[in-house]
C-alpha atoms as a PDB file:
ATOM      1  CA  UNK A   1      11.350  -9.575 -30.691  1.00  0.00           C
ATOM      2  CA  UNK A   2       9.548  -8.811 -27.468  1.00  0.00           C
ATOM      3  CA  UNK A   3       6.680  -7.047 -27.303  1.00  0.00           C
ATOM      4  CA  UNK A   4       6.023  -4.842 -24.151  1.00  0.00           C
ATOM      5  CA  UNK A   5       2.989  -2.360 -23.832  1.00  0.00           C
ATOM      6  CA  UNK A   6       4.040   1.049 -22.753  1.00  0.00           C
ATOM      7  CA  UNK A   7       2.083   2.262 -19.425  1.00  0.00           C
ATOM      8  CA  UNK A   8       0.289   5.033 -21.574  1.00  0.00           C
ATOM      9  CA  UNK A   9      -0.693   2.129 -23.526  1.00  0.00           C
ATOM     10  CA  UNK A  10      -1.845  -0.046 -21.960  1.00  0.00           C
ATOM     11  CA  UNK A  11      -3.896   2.547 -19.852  1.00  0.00           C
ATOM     12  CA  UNK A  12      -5.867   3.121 -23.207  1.00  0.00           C
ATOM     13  CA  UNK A  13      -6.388  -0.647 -23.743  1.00  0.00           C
ATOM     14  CA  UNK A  14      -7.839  -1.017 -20.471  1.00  0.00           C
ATOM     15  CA  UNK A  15     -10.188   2.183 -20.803  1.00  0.00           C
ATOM     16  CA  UNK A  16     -11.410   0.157 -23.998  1.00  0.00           C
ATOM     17  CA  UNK A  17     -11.800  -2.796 -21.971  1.00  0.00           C
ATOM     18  CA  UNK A  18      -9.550  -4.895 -24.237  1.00  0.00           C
ATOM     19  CA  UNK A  19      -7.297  -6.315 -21.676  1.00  0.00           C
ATOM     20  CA  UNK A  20      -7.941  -7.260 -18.418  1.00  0.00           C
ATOM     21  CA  UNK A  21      -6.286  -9.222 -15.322  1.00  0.00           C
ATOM     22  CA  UNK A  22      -7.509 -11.284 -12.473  1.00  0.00           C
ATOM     23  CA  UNK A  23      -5.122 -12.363  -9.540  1.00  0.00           C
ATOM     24  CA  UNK A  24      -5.738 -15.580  -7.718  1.00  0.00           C
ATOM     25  CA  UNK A  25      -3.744 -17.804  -5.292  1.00  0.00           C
ATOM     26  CA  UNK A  26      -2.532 -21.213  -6.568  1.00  0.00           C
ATOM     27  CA  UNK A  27      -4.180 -23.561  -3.765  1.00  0.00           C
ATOM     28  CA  UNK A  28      -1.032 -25.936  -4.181  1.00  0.00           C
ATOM     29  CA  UNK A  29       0.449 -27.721  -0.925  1.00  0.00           C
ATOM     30  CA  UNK A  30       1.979 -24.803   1.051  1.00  0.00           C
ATOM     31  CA  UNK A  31      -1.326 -22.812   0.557  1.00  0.00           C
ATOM     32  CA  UNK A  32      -3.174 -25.282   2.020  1.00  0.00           C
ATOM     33  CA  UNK A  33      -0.570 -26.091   4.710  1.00  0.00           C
ATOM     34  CA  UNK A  34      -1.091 -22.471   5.463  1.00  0.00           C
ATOM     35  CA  UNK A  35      -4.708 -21.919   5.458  1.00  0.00           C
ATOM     36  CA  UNK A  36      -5.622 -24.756   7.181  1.00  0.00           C
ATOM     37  CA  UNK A  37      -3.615 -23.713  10.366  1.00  0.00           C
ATOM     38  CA  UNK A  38      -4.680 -20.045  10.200  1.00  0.00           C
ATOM     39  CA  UNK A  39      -6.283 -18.881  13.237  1.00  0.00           C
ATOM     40  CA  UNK A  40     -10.153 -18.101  13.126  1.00  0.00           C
ATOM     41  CA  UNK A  41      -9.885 -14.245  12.792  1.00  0.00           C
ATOM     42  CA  UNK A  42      -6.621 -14.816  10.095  1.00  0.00           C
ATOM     43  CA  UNK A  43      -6.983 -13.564   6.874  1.00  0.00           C
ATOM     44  CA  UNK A  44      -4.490 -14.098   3.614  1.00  0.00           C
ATOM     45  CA  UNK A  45      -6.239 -13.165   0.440  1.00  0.00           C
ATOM     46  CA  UNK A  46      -5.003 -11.283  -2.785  1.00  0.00           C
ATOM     47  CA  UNK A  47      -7.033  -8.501  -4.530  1.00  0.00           C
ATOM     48  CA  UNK A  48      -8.677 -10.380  -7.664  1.00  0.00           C
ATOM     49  CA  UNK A  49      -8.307  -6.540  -9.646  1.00  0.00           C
ATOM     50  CA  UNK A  50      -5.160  -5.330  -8.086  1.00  0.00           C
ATOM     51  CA  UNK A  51      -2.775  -8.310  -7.170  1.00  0.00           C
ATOM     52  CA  UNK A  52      -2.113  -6.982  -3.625  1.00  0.00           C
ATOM     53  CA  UNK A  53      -1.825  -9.739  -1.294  1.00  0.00           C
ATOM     54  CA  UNK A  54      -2.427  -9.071   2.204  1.00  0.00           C
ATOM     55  CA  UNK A  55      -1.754 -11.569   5.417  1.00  0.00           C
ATOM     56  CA  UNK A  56      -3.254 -10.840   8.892  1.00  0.00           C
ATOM     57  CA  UNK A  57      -2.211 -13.091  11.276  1.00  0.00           C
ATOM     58  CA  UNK A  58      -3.702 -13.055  14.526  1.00  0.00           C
ATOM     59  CA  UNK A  59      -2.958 -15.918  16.057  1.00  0.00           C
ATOM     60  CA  UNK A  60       0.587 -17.522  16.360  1.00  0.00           C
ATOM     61  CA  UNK A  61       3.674 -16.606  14.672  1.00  0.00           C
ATOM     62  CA  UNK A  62       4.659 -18.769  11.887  1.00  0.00           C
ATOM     63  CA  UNK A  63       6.792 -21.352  12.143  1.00  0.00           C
ATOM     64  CA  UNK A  64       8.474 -21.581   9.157  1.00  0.00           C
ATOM     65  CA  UNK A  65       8.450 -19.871   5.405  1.00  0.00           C
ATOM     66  CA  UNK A  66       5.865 -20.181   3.214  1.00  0.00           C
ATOM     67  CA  UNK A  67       6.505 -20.082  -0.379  1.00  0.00           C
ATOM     68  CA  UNK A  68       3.074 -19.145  -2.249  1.00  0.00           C
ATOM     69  CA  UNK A  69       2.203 -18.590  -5.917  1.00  0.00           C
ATOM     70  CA  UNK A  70      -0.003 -16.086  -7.483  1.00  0.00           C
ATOM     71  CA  UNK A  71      -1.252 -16.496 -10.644  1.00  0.00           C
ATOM     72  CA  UNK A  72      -1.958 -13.552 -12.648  1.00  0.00           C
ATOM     73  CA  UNK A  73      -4.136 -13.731 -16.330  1.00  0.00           C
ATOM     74  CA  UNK A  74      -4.127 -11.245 -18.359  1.00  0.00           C
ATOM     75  CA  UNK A  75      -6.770 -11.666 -21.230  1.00  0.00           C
ATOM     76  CA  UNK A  76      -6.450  -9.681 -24.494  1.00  0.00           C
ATOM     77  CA  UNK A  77      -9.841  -9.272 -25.239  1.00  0.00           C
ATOM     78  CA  UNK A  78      -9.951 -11.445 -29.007  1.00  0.00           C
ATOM     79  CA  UNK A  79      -6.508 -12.431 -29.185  1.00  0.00           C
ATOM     80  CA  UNK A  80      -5.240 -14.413 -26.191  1.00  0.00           C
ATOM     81  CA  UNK A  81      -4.958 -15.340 -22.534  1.00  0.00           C
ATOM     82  CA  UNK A  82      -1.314 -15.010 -20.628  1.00  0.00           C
ATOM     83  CA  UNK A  83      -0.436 -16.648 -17.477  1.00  0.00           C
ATOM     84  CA  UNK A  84       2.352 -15.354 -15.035  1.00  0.00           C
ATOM     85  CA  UNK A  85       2.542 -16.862 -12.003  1.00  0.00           C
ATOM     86  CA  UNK A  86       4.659 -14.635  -9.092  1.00  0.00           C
ATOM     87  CA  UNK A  87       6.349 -15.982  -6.054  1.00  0.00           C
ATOM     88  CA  UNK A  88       4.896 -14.260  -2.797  1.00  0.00           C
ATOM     89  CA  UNK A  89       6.670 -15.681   0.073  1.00  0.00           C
ATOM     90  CA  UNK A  90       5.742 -15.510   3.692  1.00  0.00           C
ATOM     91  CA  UNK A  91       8.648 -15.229   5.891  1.00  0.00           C
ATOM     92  CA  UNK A  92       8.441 -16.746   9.618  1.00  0.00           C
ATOM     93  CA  UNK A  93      11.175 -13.971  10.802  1.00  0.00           C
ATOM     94  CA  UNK A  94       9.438 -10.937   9.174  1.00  0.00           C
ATOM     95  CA  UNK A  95       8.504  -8.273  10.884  1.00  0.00           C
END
């Protein structure tokens, strides 16, 4: 059976502080790729709280697609630690 917290839920775990989740980039080959190449004034972060990933680019246009990962943990707070990673891709044609 799966188990699935309902939004009012999980709202009152995370007022009790019992589950919480950080967002990070995996630095794997196309991240690097990327972010070594990014223009001084660039900027491609995610939000560590709310997984929002923003990319600035202010210098060329990309040349190709980037295919990133985020990684998101969710820790419940005396039980266990989850690990979803999301696809965020960059696309070299997008507007």
């Amino acid at each position: 059976r799966d188990f699935c917290l309902s939004r009012g839920l999980g709202d009152v775990y995370k007022r009790q502080d019992i589950v919480s989740v950080e967002y990070a980039f995996v630095e794997n080959a196309a991240w690097t790729e990327l972010t070594s190449n990014m223009s001084k004034d660039s900027k491609l972060e995610v939000n560590d709280v709310t997984g929002v990933v923003t990319w600035k680019n202010q210098g060329s246009t990309l040349v190709k697609d980037y295919n990133l990962t985020v990684t998101a943990k969710v820790t419940f707070k005396d039980l266990s630690v989850v690990t979803c990673n999301i696809p965020v891709k960059l696309a070299k044609d997008a507007q």
